[in-house]
N, C-alpha and C. Protein backbone atom coordinates (compact mmCIF):
# COMPACT_ATOMS: atom_id res chain seq x y z
N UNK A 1 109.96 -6.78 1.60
CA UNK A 1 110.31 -5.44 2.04
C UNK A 1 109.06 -4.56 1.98
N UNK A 2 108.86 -3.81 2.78
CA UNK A 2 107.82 -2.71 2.90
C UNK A 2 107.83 -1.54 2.83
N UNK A 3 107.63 -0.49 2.41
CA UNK A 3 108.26 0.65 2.23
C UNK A 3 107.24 1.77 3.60
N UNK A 4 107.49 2.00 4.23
CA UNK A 4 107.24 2.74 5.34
C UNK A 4 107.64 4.24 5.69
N UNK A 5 106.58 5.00 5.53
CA UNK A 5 106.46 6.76 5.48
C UNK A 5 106.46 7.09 7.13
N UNK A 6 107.50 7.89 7.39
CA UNK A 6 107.71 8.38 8.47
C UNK A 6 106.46 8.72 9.32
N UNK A 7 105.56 9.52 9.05
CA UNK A 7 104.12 9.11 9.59
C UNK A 7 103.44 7.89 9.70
N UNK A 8 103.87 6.79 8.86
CA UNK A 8 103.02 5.81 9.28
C UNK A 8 102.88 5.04 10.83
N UNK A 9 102.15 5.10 11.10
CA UNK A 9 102.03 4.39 12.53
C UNK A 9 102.51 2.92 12.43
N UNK A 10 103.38 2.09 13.21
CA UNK A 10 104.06 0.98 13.27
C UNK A 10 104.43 0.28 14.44
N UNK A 11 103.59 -1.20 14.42
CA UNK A 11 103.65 -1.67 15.88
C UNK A 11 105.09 -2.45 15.59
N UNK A 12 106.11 -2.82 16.81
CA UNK A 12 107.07 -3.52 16.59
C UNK A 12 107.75 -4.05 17.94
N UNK A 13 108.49 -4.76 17.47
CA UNK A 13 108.92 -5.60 19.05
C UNK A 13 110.57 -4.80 19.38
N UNK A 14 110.83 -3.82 20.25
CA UNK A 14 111.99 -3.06 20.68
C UNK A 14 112.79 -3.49 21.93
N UNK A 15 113.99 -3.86 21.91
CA UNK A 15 114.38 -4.25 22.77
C UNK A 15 114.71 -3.74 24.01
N UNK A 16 115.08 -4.67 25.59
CA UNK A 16 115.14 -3.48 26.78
C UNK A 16 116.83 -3.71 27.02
N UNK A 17 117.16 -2.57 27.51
CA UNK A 17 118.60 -2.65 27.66
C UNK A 17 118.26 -2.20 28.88
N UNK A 18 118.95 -2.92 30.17
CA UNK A 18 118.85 -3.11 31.42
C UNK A 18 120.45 -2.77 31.85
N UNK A 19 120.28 -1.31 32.78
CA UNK A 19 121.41 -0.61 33.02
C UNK A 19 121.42 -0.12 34.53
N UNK A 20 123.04 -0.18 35.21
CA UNK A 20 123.06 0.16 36.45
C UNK A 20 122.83 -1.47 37.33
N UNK A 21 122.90 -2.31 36.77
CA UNK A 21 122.56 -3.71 37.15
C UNK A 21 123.31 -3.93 38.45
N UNK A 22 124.57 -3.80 38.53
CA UNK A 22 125.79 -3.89 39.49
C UNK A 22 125.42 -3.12 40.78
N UNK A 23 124.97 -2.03 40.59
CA UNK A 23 125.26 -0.93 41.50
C UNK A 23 123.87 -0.48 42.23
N UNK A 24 122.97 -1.28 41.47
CA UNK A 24 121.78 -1.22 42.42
C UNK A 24 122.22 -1.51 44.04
N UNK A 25 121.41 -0.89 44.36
CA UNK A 25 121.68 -1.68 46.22
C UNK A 25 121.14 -2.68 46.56
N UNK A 26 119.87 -3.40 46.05
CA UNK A 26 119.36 -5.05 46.51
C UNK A 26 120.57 -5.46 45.49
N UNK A 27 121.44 -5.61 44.48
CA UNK A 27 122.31 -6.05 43.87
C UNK A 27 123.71 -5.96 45.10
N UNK A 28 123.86 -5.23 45.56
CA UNK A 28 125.28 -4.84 45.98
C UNK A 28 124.74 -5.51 47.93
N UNK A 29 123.58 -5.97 47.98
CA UNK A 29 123.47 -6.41 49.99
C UNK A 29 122.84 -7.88 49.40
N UNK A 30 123.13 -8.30 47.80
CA UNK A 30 123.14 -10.13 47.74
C UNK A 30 122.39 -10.53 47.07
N UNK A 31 121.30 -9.84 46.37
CA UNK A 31 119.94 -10.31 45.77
C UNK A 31 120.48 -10.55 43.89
N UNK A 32 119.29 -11.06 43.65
CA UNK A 32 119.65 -11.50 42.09
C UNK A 32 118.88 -10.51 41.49
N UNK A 33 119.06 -10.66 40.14
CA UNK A 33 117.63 -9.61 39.07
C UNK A 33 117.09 -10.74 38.12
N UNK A 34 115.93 -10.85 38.40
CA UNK A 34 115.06 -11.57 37.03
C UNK A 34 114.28 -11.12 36.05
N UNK A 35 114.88 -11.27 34.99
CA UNK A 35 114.36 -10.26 33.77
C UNK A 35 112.96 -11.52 33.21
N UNK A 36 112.11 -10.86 33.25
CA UNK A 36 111.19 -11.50 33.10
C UNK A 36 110.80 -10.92 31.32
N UNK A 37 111.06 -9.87 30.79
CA UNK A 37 110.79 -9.20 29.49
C UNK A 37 112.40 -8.99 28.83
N UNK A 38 112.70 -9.21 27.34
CA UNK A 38 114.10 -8.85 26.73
C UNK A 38 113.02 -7.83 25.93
N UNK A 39 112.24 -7.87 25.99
CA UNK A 39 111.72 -7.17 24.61
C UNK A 39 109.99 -6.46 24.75
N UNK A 40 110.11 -5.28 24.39
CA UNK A 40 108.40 -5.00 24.31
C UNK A 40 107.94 -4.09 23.12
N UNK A 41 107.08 -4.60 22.26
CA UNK A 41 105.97 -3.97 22.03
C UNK A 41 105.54 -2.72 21.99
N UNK A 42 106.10 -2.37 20.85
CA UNK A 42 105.81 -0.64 21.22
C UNK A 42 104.95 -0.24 19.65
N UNK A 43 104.37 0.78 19.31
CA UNK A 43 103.44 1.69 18.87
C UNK A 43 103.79 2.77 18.59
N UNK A 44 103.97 3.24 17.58
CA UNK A 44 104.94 4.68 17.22
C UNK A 44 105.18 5.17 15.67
N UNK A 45 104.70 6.43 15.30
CA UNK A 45 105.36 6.86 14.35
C UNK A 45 107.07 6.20 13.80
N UNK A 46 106.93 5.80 12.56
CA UNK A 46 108.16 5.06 11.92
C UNK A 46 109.27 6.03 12.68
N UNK A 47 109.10 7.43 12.39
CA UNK A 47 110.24 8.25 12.73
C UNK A 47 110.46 8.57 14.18
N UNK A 48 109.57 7.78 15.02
CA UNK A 48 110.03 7.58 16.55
C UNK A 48 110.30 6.16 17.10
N UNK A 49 110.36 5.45 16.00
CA UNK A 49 110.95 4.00 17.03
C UNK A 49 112.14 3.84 17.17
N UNK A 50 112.35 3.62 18.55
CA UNK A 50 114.00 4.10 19.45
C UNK A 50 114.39 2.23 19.17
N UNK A 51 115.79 2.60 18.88
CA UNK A 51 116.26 1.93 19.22
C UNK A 51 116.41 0.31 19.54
N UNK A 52 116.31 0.99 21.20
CA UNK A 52 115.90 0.04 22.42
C UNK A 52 115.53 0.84 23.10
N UNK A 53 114.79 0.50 24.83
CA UNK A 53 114.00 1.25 25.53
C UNK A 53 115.30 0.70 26.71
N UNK A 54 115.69 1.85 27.31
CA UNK A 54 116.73 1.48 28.81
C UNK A 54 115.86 1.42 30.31
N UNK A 55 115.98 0.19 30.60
CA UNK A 55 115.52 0.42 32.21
C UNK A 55 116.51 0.41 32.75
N UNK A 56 116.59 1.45 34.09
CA UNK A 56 117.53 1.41 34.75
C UNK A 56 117.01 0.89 35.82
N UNK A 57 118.08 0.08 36.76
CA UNK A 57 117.97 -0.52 37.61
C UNK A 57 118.61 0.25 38.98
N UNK A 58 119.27 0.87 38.87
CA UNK A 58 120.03 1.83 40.09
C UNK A 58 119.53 1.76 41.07
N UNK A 59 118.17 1.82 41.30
CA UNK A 59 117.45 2.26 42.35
C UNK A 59 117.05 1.49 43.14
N UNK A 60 116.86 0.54 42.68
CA UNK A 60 116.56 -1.06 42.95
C UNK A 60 116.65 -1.65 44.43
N UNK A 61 115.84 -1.86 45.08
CA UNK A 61 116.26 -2.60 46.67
C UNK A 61 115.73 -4.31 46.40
N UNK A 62 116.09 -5.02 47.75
CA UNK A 62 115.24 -6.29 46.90
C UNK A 62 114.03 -6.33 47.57
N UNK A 63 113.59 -6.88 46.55
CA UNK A 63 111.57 -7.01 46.58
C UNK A 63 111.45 -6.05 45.82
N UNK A 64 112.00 -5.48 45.26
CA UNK A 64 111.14 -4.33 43.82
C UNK A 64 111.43 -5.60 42.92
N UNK A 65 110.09 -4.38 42.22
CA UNK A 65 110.30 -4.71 40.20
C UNK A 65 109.30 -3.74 39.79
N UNK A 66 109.99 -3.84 38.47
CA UNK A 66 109.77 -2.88 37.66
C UNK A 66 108.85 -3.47 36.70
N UNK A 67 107.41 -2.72 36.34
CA UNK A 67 106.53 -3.27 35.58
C UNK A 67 106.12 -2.13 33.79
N UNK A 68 106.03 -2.56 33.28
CA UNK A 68 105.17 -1.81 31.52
C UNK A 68 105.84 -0.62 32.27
N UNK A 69 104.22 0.21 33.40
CA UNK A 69 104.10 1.25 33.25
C UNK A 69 105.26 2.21 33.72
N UNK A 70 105.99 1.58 34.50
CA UNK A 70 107.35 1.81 34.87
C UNK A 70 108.30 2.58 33.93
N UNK A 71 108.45 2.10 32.66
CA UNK A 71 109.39 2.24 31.45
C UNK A 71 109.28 3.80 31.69
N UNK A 72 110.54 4.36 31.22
CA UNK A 72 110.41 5.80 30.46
C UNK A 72 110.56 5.74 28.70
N UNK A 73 109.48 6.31 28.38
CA UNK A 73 109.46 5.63 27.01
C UNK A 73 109.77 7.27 26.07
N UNK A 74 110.06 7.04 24.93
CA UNK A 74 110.49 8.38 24.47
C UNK A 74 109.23 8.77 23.82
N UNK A 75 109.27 10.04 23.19
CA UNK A 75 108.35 11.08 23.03
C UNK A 75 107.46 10.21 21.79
N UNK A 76 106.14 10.14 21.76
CA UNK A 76 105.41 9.62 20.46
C UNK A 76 105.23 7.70 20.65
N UNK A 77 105.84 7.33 21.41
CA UNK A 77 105.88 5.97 21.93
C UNK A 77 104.86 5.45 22.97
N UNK A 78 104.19 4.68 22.53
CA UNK A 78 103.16 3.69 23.05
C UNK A 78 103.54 2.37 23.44
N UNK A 79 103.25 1.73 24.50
CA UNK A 79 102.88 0.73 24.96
C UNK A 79 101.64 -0.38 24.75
N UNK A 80 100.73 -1.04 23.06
CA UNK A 80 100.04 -1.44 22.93
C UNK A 80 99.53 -2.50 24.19
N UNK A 81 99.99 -2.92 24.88
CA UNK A 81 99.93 -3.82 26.04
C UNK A 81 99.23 -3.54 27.32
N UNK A 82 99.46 -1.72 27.57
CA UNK A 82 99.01 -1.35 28.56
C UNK A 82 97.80 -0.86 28.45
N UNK A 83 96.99 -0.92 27.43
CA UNK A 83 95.68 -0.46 26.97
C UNK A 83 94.49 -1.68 27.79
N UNK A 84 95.24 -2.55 27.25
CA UNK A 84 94.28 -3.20 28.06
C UNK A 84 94.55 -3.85 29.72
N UNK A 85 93.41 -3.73 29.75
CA UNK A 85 93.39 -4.17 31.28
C UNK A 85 93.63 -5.41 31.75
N UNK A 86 94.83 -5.09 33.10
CA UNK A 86 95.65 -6.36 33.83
C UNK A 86 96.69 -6.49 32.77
N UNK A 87 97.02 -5.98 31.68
CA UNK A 87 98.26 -6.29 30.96
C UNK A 87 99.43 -5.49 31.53
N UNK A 88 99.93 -4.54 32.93
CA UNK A 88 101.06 -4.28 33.24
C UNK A 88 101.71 -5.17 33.76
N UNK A 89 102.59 -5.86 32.45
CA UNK A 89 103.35 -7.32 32.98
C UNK A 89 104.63 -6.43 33.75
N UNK A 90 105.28 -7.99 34.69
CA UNK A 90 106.67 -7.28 35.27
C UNK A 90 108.04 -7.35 34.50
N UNK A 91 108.79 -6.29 34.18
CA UNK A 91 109.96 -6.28 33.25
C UNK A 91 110.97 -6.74 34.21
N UNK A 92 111.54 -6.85 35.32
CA UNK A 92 112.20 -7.52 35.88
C UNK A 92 111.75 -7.35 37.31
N UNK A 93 112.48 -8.16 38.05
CA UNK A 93 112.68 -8.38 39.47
C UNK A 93 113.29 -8.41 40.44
N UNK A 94 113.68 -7.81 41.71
CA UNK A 94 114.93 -7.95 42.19
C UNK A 94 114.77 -8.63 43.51
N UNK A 95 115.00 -9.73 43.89
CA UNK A 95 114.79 -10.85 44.81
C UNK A 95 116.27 -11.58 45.67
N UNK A 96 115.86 -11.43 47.00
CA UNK A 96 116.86 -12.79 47.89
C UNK A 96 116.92 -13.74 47.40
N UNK A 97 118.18 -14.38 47.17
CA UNK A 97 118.19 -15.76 46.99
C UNK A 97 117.65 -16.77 48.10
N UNK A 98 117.00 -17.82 47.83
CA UNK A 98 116.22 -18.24 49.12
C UNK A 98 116.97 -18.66 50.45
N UNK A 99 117.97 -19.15 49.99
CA UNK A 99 119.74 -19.42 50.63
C UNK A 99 119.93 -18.81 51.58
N UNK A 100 120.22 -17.26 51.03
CA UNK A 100 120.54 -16.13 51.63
C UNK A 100 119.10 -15.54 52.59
N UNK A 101 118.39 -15.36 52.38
CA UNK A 101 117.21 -14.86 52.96
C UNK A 101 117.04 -15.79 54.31
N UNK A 102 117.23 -17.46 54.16
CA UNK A 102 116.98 -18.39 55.23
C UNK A 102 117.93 -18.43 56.23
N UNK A 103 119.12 -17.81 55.79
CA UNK A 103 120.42 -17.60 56.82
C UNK A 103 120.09 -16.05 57.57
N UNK A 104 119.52 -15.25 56.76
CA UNK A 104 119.43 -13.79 57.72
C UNK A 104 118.61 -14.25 58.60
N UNK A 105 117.26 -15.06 58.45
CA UNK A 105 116.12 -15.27 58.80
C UNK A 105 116.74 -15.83 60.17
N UNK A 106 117.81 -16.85 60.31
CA UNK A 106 118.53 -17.89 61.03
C UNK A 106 119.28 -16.92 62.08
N UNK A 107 119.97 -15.92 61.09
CA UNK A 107 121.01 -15.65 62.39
C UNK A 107 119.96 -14.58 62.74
N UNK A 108 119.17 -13.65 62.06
CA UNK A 108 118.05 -12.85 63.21
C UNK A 108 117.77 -13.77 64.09
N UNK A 109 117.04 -14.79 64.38
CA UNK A 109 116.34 -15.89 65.17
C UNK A 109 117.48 -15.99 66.50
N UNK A 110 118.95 -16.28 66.10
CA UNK A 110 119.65 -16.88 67.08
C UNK A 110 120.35 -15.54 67.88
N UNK A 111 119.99 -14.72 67.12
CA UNK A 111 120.20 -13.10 68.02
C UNK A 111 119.37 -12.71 68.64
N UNK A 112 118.11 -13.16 68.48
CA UNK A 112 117.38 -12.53 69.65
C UNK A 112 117.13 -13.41 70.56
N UNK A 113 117.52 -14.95 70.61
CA UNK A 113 117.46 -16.20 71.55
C UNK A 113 118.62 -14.90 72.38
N UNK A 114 119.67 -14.87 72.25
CA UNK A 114 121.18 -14.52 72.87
C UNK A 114 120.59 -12.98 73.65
N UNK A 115 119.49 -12.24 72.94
CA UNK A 115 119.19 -11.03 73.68
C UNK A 115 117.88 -11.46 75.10
């Protein structure tokens, strides 16, 4: 056990709670989400480490994703990861299934033979 003063500065691993998943619109016209991060790395006064950190997904079309700098992070909260350079990894993804993408691809193709 460690005993930890509200000022002390404290790196720790915080989890992402991924919200609005359903109702995105690349979610709702067929696409999947790939969470590439459950968890990040954060930097913070003891008396500001949240929780979990929420990404919302709402907005979402497919071919986005959401990367580090993306997050809304709360007040006093750091990202040790994004300091250095090329470290804005991607927290998820929102992608066609290849399935689905090769059939739009198909019936575009056989609609414009017909035009």
């Amino acid at each position: 056990m460690l005993r930890v003063r509200d000022t002390d500065r404290i790196k720790l691993h915080v989890p992402l709670h991924f919200i609005n998943e359903a109702t995105a619109p690349g979610v709702k016209a067929g696409g999947k989400v790939s969470h590439a991060l459950t968890d990040v790395e954060v930097l913070c006064a003891a008396k500001d480490l949240p929780e979990y950190i929420e990404v919302d997904l709402g907005q979402m079309q497919a071919g986005d994703s959401l990367h580090l700098s993306d997050l809304n992070l709360p007040s006093g909260v750091e990202l040790p990861a994004l300091a250095q350079a090329g470290h804005d990894a991607t927290v998820v993804a929102l992608h066609m299934p290849k399935l689905a993408a090769e059939e739009e691809s198909e019936d575009t193709a056989a609609a414009e033979e017909t035009a």
